[in-house]
PDB file of N, CA and C in Angstrom:
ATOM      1  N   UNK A   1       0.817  -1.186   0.000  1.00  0.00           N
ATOM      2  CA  UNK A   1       0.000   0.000   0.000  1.00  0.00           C
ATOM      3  C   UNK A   1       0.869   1.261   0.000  1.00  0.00           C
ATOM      4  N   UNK A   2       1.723   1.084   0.801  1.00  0.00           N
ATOM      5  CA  UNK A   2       2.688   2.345   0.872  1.00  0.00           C
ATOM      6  C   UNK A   2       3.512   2.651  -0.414  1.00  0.00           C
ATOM      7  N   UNK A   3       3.848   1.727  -0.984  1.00  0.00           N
ATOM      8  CA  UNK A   3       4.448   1.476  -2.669  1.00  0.00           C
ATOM      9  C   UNK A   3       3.511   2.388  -3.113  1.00  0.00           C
ATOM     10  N   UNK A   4       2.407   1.982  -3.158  1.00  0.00           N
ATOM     11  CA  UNK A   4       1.877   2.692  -4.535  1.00  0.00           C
ATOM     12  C   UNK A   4       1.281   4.215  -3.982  1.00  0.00           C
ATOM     13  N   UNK A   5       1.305   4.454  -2.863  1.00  0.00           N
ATOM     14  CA  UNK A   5       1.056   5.875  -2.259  1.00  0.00           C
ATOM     15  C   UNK A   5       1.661   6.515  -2.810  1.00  0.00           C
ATOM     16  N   UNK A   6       3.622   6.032  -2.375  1.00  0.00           N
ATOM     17  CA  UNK A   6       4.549   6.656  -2.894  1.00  0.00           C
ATOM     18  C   UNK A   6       4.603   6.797  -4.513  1.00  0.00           C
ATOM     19  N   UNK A   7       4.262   5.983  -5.295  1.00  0.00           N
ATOM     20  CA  UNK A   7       4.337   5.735  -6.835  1.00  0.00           C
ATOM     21  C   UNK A   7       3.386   7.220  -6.671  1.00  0.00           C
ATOM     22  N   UNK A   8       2.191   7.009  -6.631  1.00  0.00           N
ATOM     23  CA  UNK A   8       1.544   8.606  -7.045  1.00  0.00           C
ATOM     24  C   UNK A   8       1.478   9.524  -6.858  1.00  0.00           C
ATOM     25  N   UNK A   9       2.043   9.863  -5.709  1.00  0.00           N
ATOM     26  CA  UNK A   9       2.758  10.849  -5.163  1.00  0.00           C
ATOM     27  C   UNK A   9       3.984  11.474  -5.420  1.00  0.00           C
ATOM     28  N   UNK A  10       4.657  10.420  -6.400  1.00  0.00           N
ATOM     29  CA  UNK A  10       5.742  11.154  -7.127  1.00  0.00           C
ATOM     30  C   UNK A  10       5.540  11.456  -8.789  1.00  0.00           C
ATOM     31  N   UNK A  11       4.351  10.659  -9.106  1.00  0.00           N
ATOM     32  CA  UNK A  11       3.898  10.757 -10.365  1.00  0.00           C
ATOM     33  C   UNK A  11       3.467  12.515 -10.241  1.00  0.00           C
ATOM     34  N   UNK A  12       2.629  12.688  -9.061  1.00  0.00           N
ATOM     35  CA  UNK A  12       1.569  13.870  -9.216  1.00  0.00           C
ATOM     36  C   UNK A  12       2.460  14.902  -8.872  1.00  0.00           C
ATOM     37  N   UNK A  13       3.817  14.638  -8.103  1.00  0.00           N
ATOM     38  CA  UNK A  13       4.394  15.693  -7.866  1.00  0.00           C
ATOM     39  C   UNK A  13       5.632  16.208  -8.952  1.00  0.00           C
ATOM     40  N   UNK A  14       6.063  15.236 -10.207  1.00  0.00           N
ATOM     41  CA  UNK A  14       6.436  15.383 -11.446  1.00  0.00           C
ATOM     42  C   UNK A  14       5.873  16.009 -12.395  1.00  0.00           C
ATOM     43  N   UNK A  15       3.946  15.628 -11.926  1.00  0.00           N
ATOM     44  CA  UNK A  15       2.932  16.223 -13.060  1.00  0.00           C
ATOM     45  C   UNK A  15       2.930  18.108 -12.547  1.00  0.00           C
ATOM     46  N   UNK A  16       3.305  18.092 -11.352  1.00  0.00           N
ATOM     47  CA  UNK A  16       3.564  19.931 -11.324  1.00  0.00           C
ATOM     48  C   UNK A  16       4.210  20.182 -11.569  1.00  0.00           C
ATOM     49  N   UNK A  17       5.488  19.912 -11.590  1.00  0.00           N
ATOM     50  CA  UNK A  17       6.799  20.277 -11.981  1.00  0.00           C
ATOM     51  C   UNK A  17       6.913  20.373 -13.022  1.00  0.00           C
ATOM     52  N   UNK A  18       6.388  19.229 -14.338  1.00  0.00           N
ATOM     53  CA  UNK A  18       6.116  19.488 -15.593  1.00  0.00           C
ATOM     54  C   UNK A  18       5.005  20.813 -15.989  1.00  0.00           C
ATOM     55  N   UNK A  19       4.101  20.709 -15.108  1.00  0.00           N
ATOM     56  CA  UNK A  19       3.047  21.392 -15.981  1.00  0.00           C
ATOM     57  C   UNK A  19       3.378  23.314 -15.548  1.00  0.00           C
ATOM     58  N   UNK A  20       4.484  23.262 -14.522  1.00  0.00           N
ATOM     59  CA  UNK A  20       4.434  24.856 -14.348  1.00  0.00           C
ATOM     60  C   UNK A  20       3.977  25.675 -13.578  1.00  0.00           C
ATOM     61  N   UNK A  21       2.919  24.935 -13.353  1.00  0.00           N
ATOM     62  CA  UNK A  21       1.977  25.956 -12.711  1.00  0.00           C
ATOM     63  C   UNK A  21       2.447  25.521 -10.963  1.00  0.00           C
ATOM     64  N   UNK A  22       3.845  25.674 -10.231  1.00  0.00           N
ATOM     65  CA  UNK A  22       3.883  25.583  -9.350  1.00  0.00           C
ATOM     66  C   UNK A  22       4.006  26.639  -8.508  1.00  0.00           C
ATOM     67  N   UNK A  23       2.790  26.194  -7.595  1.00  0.00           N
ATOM     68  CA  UNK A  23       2.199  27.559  -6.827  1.00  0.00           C
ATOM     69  C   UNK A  23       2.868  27.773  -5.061  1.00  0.00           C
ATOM     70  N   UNK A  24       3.844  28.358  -5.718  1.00  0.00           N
ATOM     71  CA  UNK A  24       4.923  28.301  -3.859  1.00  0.00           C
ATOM     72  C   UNK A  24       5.269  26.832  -3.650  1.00  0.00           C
ATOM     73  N   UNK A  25       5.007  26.600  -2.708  1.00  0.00           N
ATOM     74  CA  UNK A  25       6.031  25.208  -2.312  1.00  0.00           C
ATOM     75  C   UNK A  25       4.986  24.039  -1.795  1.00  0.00           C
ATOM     76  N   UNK A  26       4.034  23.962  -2.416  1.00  0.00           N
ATOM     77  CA  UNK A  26       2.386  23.380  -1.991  1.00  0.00           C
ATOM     78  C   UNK A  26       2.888  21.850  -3.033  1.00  0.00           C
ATOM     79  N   UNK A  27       3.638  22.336  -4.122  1.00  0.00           N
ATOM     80  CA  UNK A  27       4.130  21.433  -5.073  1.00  0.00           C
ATOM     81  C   UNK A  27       5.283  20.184  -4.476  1.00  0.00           C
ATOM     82  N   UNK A  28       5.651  21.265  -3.714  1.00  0.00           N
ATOM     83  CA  UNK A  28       6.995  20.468  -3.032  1.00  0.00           C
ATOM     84  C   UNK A  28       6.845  18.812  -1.991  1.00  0.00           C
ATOM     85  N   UNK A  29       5.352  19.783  -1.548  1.00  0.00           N
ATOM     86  CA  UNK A  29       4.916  18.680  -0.512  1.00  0.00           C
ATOM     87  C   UNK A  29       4.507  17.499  -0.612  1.00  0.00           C
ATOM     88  N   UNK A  30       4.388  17.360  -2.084  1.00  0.00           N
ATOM     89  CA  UNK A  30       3.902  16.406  -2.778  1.00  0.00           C
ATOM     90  C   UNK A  30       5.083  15.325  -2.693  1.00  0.00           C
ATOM     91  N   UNK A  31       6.055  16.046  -2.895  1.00  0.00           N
ATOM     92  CA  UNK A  31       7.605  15.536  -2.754  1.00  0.00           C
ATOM     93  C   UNK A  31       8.188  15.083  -1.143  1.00  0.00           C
ATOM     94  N   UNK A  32       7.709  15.763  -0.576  1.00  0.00           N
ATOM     95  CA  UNK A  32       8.009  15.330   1.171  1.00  0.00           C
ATOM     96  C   UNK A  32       7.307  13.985   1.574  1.00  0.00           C
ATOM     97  N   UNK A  33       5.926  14.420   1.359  1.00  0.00           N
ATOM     98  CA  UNK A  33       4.752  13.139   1.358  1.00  0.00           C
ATOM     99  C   UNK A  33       5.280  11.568   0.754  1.00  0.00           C
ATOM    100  N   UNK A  34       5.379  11.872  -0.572  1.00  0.00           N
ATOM    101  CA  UNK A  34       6.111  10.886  -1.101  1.00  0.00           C
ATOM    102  C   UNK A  34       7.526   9.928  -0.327  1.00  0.00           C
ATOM    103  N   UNK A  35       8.417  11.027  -0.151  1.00  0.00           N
ATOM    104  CA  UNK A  35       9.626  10.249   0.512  1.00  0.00           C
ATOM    105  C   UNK A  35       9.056   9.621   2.009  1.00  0.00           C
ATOM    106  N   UNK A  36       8.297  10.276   2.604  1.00  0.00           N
ATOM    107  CA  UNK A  36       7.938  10.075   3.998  1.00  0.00           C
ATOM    108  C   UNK A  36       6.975   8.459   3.684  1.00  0.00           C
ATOM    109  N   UNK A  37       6.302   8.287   2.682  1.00  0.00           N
ATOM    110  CA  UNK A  37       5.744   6.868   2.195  1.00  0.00           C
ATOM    111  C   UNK A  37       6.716   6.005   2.003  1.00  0.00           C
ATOM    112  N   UNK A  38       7.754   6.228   1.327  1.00  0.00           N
ATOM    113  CA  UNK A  38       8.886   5.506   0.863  1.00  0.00           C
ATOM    114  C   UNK A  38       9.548   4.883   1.828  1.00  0.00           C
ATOM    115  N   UNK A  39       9.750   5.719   2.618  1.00  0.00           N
ATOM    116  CA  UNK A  39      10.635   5.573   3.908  1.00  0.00           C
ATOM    117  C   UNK A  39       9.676   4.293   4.904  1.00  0.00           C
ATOM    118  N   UNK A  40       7.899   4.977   4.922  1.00  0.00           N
ATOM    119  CA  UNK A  40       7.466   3.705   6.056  1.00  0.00           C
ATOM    120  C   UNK A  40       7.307   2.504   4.958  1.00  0.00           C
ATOM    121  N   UNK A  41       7.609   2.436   3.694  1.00  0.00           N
ATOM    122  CA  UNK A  41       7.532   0.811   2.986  1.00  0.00           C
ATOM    123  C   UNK A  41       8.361   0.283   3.385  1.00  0.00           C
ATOM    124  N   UNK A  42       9.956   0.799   3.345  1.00  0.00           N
ATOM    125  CA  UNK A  42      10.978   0.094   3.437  1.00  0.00           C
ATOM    126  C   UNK A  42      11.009   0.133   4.541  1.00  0.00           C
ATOM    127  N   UNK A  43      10.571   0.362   5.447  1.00  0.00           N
ATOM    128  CA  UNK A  43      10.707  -0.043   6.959  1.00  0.00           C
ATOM    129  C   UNK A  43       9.492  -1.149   7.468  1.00  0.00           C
ATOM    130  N   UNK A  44       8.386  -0.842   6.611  1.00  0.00           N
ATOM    131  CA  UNK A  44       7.701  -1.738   6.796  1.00  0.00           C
ATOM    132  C   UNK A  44       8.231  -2.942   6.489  1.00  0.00           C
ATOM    133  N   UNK A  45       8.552  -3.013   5.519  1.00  0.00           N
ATOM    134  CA  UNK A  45       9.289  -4.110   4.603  1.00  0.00           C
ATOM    135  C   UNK A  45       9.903  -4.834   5.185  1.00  0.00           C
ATOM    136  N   UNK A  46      11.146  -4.005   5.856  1.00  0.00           N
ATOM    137  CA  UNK A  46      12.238  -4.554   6.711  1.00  0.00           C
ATOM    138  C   UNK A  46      11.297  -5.255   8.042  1.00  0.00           C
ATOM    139  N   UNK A  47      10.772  -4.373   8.622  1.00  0.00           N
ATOM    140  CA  UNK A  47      10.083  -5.218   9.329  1.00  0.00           C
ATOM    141  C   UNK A  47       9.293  -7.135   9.170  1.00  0.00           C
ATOM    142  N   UNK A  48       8.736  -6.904   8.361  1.00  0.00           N
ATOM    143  CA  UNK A  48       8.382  -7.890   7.839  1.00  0.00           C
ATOM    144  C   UNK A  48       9.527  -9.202   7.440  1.00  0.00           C
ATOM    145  N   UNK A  49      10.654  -8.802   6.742  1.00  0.00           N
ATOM    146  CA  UNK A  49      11.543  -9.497   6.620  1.00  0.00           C
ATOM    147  C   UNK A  49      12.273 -10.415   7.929  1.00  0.00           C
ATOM    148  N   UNK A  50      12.234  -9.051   9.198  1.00  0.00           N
ATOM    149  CA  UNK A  50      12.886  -9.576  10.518  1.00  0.00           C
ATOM    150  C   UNK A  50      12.107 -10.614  11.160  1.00  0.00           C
ATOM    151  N   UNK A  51      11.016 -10.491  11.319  1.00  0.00           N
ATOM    152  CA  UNK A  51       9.816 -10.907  12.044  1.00  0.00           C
ATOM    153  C   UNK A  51       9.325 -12.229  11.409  1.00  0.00           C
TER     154      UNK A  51
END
């Protein structure tokens, strides 16, 4: 689940960056959000692996 959070969350935060219209740093967060998903997969992950 967290995979694909992160997958669209970097899709949608590429689709501002492409399209321009980035309005202050509202764009960015899209980018924070994303890594912050990334980060609980692979920890989830790892978890899972230990356990």
């Amino acid at each position: 689940m967290f995979w694909t959070m992160s997958i669209i969350l970097f899709v949608l935060w590429a689709l501002g960056m492409i399209s321009g219209s980035t309005e202050g740093y509202w764009v960015h967060l899209l980018l924070v959000f994303a890594m912050v998903t990334l980060i609980l997969a692979v920890a989830q992950r790892g978890r899972r692996l230990v356990a």
